[in-house]
N, C-alpha and C. Protein backbone atom coordinates (compact mmCIF):
# COMPACT_ATOMS: atom_id res chain seq x y z
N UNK A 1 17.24 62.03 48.81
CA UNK A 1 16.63 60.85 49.37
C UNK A 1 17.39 60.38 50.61
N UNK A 2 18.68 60.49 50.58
CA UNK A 2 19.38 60.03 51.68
C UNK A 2 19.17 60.94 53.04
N UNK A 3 18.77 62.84 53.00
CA UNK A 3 18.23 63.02 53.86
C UNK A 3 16.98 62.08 54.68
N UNK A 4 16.24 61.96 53.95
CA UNK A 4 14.55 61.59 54.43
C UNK A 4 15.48 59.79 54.70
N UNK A 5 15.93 59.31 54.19
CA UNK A 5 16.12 58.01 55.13
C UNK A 5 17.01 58.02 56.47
N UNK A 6 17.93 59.22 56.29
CA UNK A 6 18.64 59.23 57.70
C UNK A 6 17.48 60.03 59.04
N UNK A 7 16.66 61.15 58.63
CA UNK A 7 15.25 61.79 59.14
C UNK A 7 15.03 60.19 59.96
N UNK A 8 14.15 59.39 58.79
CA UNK A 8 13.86 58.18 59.24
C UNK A 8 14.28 57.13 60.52
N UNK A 9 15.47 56.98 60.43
CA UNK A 9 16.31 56.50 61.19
C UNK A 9 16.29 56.80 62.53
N UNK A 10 16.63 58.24 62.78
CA UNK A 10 16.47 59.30 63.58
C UNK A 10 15.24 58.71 64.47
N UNK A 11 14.12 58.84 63.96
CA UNK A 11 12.88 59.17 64.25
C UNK A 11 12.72 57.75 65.18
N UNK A 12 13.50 56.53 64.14
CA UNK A 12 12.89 54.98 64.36
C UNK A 12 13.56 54.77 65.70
N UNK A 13 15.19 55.02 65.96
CA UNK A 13 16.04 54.86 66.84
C UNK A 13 15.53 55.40 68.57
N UNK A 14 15.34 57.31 68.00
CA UNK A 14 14.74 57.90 69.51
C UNK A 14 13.36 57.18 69.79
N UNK A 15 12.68 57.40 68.63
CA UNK A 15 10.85 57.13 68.91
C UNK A 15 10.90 55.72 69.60
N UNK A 16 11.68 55.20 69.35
CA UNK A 16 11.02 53.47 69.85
C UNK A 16 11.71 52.80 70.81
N UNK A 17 12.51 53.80 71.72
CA UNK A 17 12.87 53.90 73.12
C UNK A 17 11.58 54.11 73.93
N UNK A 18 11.08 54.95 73.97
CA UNK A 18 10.13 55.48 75.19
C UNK A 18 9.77 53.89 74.88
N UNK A 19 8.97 53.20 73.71
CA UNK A 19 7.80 52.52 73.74
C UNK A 19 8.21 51.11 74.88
N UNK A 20 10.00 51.25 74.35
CA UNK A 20 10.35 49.80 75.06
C UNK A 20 10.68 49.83 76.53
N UNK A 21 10.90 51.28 76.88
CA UNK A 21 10.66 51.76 77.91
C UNK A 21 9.86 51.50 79.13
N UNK A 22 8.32 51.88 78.62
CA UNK A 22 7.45 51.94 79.00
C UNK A 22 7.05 50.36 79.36
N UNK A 23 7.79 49.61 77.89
CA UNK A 23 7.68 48.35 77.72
C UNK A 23 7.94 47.40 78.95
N UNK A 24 9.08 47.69 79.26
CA UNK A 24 10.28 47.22 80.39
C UNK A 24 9.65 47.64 81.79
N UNK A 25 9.02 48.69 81.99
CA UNK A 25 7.97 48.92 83.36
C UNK A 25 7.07 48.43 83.48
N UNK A 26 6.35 48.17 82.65
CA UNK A 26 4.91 47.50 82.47
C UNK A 26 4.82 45.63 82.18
N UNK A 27 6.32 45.15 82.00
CA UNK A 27 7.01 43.62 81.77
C UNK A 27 6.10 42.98 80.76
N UNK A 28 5.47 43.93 79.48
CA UNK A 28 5.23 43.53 78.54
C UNK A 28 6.23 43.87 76.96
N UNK A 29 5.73 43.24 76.01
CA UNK A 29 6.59 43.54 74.84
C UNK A 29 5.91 44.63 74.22
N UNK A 30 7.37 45.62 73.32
CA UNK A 30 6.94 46.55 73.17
C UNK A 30 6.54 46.65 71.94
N UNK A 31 6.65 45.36 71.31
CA UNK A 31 4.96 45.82 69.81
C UNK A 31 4.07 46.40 70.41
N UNK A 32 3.40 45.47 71.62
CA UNK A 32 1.90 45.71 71.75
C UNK A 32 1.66 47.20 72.52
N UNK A 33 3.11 47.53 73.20
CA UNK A 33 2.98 49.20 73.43
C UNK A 33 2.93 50.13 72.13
N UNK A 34 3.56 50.11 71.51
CA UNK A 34 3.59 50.40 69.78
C UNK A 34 2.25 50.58 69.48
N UNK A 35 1.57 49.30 69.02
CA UNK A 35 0.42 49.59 68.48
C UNK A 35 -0.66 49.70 69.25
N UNK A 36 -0.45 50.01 69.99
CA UNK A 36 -1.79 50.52 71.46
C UNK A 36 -1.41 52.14 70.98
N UNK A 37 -0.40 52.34 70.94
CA UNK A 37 -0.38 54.06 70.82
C UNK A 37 -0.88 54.28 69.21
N UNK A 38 -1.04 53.34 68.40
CA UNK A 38 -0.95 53.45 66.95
C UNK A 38 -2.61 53.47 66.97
N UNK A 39 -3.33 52.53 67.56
CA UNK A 39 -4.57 52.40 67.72
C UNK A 39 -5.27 53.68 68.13
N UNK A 40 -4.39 53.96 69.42
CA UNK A 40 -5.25 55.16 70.10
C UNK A 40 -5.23 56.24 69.46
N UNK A 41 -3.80 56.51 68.67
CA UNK A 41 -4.06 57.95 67.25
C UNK A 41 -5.12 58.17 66.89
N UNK A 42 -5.26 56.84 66.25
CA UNK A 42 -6.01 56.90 64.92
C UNK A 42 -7.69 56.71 65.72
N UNK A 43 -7.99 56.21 67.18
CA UNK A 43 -9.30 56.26 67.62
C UNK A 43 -9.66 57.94 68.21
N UNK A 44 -8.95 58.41 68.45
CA UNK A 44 -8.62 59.76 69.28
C UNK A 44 -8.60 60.80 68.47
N UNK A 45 -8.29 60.90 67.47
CA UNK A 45 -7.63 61.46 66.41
C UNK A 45 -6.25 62.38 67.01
N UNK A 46 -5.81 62.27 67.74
CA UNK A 46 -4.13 62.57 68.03
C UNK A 46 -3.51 62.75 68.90
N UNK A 47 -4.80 62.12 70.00
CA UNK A 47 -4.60 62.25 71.73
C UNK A 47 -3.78 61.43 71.80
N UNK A 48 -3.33 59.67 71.19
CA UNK A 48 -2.44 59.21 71.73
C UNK A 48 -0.84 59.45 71.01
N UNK A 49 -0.68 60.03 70.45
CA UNK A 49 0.47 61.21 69.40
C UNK A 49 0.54 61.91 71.27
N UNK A 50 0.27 62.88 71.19
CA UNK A 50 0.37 63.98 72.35
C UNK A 50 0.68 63.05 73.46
N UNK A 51 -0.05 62.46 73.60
CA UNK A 51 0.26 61.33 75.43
C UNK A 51 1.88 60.82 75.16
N UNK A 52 2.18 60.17 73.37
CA UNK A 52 3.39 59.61 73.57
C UNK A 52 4.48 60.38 73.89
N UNK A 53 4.14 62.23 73.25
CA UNK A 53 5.00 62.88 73.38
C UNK A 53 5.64 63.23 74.62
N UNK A 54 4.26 63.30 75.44
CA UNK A 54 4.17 63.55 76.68
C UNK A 54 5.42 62.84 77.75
N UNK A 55 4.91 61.61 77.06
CA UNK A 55 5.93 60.59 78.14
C UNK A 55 7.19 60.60 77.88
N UNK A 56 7.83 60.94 75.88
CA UNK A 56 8.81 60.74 75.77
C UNK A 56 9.70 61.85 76.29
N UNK A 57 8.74 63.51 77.09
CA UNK A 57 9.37 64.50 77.43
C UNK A 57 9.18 63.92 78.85
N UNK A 58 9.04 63.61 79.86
CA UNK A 58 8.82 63.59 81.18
C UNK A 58 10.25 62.18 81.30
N UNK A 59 10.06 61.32 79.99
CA UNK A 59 11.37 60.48 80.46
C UNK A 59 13.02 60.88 80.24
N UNK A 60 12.53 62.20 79.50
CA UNK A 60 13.83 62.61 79.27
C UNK A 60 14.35 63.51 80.37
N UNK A 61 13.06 64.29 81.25
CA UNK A 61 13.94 65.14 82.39
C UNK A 61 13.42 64.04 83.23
N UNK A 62 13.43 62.79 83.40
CA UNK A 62 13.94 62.20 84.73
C UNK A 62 15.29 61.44 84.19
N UNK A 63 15.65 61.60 83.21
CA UNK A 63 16.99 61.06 83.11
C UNK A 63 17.78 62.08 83.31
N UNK A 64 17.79 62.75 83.09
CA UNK A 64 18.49 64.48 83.26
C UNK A 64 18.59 64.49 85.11
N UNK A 65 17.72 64.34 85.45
CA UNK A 65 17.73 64.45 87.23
C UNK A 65 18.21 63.48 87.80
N UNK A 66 17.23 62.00 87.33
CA UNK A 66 18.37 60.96 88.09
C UNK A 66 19.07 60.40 87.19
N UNK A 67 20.67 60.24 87.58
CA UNK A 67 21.32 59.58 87.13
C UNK A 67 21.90 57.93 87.83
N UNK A 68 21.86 57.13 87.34
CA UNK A 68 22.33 55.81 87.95
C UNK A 68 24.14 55.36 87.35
N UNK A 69 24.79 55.55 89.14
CA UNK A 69 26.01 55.53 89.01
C UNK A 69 26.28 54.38 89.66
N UNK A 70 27.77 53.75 89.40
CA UNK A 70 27.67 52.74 89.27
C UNK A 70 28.42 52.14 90.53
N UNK A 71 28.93 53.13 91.09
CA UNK A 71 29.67 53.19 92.36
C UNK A 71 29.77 54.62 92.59
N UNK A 72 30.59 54.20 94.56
CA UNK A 72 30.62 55.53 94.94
C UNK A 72 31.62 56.67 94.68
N UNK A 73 32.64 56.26 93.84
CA UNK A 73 33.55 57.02 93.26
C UNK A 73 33.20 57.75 92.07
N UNK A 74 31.74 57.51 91.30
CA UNK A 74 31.20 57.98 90.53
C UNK A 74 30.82 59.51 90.32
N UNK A 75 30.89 60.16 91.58
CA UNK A 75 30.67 61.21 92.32
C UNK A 75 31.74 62.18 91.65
């Protein structure tokens, strides 16, 4: 059992970055990004699953490319 709650964790911690993410660009809160993707699953049947994945891979190689340093000695 303690696997499947740390799984859990895992899932809750990475997964609900992109949403607040997305959240923080768009200067809304990220429930209502949450359940807009929760909605669109279940209207779509798994197009908005795939779109989230989508974004949570495209935000991971622009973090990989740009990095934000904090000065010029950062180099």
């Amino acid at each position: 059992m303690s696997f499947f709650y740390n799984l859990l964790y895992y899932f809750q911690k990475r997964g609900f970055e992109v949403c607040r993410r997305i959240a923080e660009r768009m200067g809304i809160r990220a429930r209502v990004v949450r359940i807009t993707f929760i909605y669109l699953t279940f209207a779509t049947l798994g197009f908005g699953f795939a779109l989230y994945l989508f974004i949570a891979f495209w935000l991971k190689i622009k973090d990989l490319i740009y990095t934000k340093r904090t000065s010029v000695f950062d180099l």
